[in-house]
N, C-alpha and C. Protein backbone atom coordinates (compact mmCIF):
# COMPACT_ATOMS: atom_id res chain seq x y z
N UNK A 1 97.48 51.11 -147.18
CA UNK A 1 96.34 50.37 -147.64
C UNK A 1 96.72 48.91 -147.89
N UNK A 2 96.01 48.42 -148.05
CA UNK A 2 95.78 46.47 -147.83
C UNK A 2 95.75 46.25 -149.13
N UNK A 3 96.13 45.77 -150.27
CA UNK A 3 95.71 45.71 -151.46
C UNK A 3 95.18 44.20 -151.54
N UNK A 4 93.96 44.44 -152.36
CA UNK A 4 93.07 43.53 -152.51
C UNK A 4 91.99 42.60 -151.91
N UNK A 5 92.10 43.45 -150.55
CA UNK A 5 91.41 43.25 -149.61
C UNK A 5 90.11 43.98 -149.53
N UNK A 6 88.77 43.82 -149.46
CA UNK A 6 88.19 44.97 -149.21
C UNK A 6 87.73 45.42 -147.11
N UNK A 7 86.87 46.33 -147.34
CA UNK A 7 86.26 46.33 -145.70
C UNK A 7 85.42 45.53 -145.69
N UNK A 8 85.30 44.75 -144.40
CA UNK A 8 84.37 44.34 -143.84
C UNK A 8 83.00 45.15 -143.53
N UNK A 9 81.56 44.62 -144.04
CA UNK A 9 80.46 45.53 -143.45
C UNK A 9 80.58 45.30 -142.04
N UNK A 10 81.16 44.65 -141.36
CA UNK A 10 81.32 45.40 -140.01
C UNK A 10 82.57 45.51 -139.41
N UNK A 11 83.47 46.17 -139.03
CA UNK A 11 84.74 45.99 -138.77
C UNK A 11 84.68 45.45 -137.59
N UNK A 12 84.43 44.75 -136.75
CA UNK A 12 84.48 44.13 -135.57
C UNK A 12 85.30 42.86 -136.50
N UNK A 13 85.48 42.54 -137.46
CA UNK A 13 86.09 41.36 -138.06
C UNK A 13 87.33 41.30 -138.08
N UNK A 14 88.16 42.29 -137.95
CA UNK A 14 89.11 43.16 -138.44
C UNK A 14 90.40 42.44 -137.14
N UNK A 15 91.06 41.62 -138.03
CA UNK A 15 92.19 40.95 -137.09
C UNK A 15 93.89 40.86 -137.31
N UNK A 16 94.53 40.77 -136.86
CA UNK A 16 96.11 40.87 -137.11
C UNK A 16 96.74 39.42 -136.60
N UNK A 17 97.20 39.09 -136.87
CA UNK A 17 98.33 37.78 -137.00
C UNK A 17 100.08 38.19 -137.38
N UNK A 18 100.68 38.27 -135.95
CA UNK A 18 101.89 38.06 -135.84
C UNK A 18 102.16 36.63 -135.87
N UNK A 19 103.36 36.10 -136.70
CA UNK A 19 103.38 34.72 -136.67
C UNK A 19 102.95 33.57 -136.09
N UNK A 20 101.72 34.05 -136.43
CA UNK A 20 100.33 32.75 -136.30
C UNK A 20 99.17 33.09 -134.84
N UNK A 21 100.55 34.28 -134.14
CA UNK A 21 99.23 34.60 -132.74
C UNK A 21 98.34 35.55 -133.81
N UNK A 22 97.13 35.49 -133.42
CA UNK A 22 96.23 36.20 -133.36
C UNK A 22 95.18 36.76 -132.58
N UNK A 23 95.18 38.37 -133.07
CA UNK A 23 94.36 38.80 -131.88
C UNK A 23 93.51 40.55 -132.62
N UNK A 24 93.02 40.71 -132.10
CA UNK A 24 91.76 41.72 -132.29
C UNK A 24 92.53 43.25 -133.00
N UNK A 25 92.31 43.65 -134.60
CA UNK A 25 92.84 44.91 -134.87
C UNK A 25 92.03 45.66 -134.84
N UNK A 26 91.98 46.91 -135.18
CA UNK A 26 91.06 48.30 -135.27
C UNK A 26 91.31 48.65 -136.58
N UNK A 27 89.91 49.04 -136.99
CA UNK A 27 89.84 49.93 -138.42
C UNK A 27 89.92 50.97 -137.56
N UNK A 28 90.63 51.80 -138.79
CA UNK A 28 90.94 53.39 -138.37
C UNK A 28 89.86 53.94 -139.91
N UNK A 29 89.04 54.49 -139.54
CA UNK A 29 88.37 54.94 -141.28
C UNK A 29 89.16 56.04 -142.10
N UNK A 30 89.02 56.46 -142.82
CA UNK A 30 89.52 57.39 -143.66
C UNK A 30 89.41 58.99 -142.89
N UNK A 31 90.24 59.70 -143.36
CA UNK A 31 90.04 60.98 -143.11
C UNK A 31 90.16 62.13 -144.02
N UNK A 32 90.07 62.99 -144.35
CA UNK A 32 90.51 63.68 -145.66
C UNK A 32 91.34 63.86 -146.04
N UNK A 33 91.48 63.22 -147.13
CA UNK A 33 92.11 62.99 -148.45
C UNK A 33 94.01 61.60 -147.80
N UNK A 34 93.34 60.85 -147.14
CA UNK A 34 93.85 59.80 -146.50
C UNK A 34 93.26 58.33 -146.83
N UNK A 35 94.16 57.10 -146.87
CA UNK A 35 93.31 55.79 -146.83
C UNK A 35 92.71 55.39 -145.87
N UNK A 36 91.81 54.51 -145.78
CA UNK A 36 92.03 53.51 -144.58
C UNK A 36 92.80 53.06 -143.93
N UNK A 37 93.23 52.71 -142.82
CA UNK A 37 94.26 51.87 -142.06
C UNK A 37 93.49 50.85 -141.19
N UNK A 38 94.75 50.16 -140.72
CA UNK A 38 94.21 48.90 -139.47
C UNK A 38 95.27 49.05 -138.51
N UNK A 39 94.82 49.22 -137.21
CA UNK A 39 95.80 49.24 -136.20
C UNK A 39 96.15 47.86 -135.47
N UNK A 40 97.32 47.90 -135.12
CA UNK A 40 97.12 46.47 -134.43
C UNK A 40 98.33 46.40 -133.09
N UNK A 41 97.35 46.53 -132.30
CA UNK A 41 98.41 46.74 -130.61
C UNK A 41 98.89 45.23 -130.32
N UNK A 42 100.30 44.90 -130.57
CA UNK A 42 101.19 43.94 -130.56
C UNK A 42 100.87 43.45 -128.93
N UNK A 43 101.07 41.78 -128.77
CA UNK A 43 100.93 41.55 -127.45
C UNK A 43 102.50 41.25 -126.79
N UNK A 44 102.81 40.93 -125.68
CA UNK A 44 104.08 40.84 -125.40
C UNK A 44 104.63 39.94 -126.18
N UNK A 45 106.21 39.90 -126.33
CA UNK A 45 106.65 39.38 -127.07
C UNK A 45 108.63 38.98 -126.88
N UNK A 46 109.59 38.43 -127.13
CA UNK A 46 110.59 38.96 -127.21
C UNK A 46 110.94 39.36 -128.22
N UNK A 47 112.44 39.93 -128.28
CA UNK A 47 112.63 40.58 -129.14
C UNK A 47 113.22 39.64 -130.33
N UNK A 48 112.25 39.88 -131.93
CA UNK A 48 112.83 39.56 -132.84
C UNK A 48 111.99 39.80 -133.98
N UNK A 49 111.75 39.62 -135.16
CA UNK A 49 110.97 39.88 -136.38
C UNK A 49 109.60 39.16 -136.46
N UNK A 50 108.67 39.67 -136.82
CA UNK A 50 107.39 38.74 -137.09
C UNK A 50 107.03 39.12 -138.28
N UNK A 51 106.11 38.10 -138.67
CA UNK A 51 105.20 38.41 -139.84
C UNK A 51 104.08 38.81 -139.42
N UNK A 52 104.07 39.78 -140.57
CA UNK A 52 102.23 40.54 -140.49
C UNK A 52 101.37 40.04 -141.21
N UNK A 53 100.48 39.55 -140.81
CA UNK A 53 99.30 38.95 -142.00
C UNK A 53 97.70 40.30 -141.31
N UNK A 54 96.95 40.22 -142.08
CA UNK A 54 95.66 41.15 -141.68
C UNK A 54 94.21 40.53 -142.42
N UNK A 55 93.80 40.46 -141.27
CA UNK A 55 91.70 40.15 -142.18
C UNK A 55 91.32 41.29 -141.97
N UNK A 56 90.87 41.11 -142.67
CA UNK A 56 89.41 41.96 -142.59
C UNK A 56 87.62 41.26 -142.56
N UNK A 57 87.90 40.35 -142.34
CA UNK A 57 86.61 39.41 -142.46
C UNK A 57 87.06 38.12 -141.58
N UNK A 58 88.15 38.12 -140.31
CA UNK A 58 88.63 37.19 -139.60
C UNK A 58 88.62 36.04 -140.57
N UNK A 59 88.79 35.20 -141.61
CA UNK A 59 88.92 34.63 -142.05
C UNK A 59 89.98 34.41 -143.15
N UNK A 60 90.50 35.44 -143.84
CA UNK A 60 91.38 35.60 -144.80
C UNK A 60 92.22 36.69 -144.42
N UNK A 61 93.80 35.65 -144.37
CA UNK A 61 94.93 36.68 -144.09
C UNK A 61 95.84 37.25 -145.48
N UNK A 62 95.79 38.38 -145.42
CA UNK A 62 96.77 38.59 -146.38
C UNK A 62 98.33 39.21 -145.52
N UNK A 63 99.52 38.66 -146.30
CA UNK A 63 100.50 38.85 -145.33
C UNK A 63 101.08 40.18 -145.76
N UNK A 64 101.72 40.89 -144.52
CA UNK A 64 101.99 42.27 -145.11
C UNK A 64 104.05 42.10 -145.29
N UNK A 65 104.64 42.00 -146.75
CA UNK A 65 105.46 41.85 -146.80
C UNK A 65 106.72 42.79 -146.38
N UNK A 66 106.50 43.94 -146.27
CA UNK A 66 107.41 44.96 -146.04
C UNK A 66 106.65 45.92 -145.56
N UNK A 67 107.36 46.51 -144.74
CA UNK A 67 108.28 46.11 -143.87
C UNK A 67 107.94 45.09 -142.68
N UNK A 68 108.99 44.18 -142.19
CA UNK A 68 108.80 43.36 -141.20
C UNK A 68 108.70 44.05 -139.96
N UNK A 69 107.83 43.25 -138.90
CA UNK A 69 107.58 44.19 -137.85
C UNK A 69 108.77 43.75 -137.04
N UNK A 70 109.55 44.23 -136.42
CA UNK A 70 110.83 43.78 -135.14
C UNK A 70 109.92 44.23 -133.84
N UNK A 71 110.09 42.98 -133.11
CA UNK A 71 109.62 43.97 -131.47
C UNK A 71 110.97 44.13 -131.04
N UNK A 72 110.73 44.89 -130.12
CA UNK A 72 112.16 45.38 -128.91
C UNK A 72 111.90 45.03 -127.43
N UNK A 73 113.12 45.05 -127.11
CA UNK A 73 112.58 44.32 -125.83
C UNK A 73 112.69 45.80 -124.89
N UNK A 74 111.72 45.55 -124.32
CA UNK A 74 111.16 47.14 -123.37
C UNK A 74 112.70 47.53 -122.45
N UNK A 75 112.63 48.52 -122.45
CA UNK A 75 113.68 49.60 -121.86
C UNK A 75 113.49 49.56 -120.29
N UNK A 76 114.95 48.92 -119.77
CA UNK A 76 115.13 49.02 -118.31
C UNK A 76 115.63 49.77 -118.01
N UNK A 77 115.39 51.06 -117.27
CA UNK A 77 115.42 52.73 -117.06
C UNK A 77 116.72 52.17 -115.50
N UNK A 78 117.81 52.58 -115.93
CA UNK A 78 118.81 52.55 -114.85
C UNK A 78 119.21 53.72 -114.45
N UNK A 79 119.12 54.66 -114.83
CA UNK A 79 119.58 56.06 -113.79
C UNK A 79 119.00 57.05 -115.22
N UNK A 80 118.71 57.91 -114.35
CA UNK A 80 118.36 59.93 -115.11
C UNK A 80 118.62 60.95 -114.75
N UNK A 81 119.33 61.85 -115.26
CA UNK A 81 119.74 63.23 -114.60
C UNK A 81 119.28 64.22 -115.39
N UNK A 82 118.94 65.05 -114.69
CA UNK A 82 118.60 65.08 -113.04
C UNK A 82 118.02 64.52 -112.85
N UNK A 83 117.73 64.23 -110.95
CA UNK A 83 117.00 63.60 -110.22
C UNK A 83 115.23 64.39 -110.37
N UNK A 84 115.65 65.89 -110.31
CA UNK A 84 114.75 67.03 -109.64
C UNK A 84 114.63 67.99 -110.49
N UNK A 85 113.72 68.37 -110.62
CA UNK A 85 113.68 70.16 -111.48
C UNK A 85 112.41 70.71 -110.81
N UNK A 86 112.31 71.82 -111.63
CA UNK A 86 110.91 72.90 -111.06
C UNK A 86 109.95 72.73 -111.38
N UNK A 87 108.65 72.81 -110.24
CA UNK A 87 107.42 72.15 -110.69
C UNK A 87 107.07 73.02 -112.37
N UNK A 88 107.42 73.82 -112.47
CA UNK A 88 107.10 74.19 -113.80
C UNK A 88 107.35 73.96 -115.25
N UNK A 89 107.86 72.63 -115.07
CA UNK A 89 108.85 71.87 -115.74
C UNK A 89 110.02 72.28 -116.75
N UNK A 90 109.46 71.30 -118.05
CA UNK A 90 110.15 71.89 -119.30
C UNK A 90 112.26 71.86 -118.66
N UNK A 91 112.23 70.83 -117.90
CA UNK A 91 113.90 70.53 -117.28
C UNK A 91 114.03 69.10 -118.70
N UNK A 92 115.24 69.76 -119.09
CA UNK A 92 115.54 68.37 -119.82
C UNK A 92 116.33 67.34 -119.14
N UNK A 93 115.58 66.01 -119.24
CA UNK A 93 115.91 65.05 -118.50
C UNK A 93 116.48 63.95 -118.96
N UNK A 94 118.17 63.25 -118.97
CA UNK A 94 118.38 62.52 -119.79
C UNK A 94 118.10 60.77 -119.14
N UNK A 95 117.56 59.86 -120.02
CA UNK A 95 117.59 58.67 -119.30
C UNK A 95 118.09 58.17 -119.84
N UNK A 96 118.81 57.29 -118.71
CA UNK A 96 119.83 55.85 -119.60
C UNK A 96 119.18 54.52 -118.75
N UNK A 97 119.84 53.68 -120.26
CA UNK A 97 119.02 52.14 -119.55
C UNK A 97 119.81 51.09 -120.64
N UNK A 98 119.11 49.91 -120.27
CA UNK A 98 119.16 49.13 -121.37
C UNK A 98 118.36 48.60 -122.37
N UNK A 99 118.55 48.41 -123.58
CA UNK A 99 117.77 48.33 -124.39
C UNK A 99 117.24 49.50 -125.53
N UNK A 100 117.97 50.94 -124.89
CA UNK A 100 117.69 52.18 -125.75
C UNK A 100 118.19 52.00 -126.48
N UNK A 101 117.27 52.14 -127.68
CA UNK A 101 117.26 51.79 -129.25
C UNK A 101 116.80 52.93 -130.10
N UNK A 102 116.92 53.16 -131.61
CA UNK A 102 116.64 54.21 -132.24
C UNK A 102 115.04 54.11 -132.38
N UNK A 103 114.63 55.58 -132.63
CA UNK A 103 113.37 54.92 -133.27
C UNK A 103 112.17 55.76 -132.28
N UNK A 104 110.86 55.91 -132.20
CA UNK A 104 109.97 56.85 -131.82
C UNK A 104 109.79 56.16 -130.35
N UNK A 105 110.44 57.30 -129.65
CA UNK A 105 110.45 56.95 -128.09
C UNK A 105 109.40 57.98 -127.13
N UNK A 106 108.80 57.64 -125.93
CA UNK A 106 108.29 58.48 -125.12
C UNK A 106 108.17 57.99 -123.58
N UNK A 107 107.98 59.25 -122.65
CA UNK A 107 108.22 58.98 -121.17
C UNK A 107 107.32 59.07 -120.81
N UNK A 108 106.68 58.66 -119.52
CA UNK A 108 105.94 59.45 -118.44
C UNK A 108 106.48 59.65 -117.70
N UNK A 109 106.55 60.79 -116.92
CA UNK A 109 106.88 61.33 -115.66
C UNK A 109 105.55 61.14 -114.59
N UNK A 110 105.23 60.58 -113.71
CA UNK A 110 103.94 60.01 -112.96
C UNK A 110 103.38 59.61 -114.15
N UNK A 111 102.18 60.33 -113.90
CA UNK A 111 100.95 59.98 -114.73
C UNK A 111 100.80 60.78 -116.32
N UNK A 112 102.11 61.81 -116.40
CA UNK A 112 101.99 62.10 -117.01
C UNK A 112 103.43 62.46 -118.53
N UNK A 113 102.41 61.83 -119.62
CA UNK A 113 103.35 61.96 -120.86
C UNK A 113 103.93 63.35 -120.92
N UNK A 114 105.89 62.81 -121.22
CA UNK A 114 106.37 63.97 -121.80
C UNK A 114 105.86 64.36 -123.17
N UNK A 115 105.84 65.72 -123.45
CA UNK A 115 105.23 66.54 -124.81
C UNK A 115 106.41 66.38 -125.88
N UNK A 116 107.55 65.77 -124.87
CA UNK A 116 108.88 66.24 -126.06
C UNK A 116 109.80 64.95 -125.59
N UNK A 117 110.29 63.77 -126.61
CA UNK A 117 111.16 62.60 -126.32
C UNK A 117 112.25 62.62 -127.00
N UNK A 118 113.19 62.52 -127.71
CA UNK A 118 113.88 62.19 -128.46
C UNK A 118 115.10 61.28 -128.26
N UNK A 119 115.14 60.36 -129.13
CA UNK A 119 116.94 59.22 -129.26
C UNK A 119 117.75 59.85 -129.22
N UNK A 120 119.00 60.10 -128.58
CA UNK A 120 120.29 60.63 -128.61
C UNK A 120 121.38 59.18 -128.25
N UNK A 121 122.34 59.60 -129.01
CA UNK A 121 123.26 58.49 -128.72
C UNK A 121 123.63 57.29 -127.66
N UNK A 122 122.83 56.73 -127.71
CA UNK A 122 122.29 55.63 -126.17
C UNK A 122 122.09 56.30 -125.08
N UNK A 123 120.79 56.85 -125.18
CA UNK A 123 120.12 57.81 -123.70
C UNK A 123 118.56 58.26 -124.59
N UNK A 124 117.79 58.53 -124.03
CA UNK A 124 116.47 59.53 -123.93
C UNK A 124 116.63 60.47 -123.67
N UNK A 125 116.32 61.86 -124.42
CA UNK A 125 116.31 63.03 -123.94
C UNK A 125 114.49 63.36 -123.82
N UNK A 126 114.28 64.08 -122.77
CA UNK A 126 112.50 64.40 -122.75
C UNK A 126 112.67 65.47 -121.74
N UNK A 127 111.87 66.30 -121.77
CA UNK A 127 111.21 67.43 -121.43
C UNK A 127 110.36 67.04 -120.33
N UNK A 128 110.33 67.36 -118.94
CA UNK A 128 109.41 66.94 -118.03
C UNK A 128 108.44 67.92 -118.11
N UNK A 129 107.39 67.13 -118.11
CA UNK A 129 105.71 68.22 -117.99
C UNK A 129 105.93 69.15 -116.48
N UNK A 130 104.94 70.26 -116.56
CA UNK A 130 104.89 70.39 -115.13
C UNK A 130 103.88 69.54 -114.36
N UNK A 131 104.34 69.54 -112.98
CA UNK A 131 103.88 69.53 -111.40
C UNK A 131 102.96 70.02 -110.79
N UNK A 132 101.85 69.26 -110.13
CA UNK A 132 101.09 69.99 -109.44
C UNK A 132 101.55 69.46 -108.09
N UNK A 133 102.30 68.31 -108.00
CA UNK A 133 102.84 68.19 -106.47
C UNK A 133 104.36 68.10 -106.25
């Protein structure tokens, strides 16, 4: 929660400011027995710390002191083994690259998200979905 902020009667107001860019957040409303939140999909960036500030009425930022947001710089996928598994998936697949960092990771395989990612000691481990081709 935002303290001392209230909602906007319309959340279309509802904005985020990484050190001074600004650009369009989302109210998330409440759900049971949960606060409010504000989402805010970061635009590209390199990698280093920003400040969070948030409106709620595009006009007044309040800055969010802790935790600082860090971006990372996106993961260059250099080799995975295996190459191949069975269309029926569920093959654990390890990827290495640069830039693998700790922290909530996920794959696609085509078009489609692995169900299962996890950090292991500089690599990705994930679970390939199944195959229809």
């Amino acid at each position: 929660p935002i303290a001392n902020l209230t909602i906007a009667e319309h959340p279309n107001y509802v904005r985020c400011r990484l050190d001074g860019d600004v650009f369009t957040g989302e109210y998330i409303a409440p759900t049971s027995g949960s606060d409010y939140s504000v989402r805010c999909i970061t635009p590209a960036s390199v990698a280093n710390n920003a400040t969070v500030s948030i409106s709620l009425n595009a006009q007044q930022y309040q800055t969010i002191t802790s935790p600082q947001f860090r971006y990372y710089p996106q993961i260059i996928v250099t080799s995975n083994s295996p190459v191949s598994g069975p269309r029926t998936g569920n093959t654990l697949v390890s990827i290495y690259g640069d830039y693998v960092v700790t922290g909530s990771v996920s794959a696609k395989f085509g078009d489609t998200l692995s169900s299962s990612c996890a950090y292991q000691s500089g690599f990705i481990l994930c679970s390939a979905p199944a195959s229809s081709t």
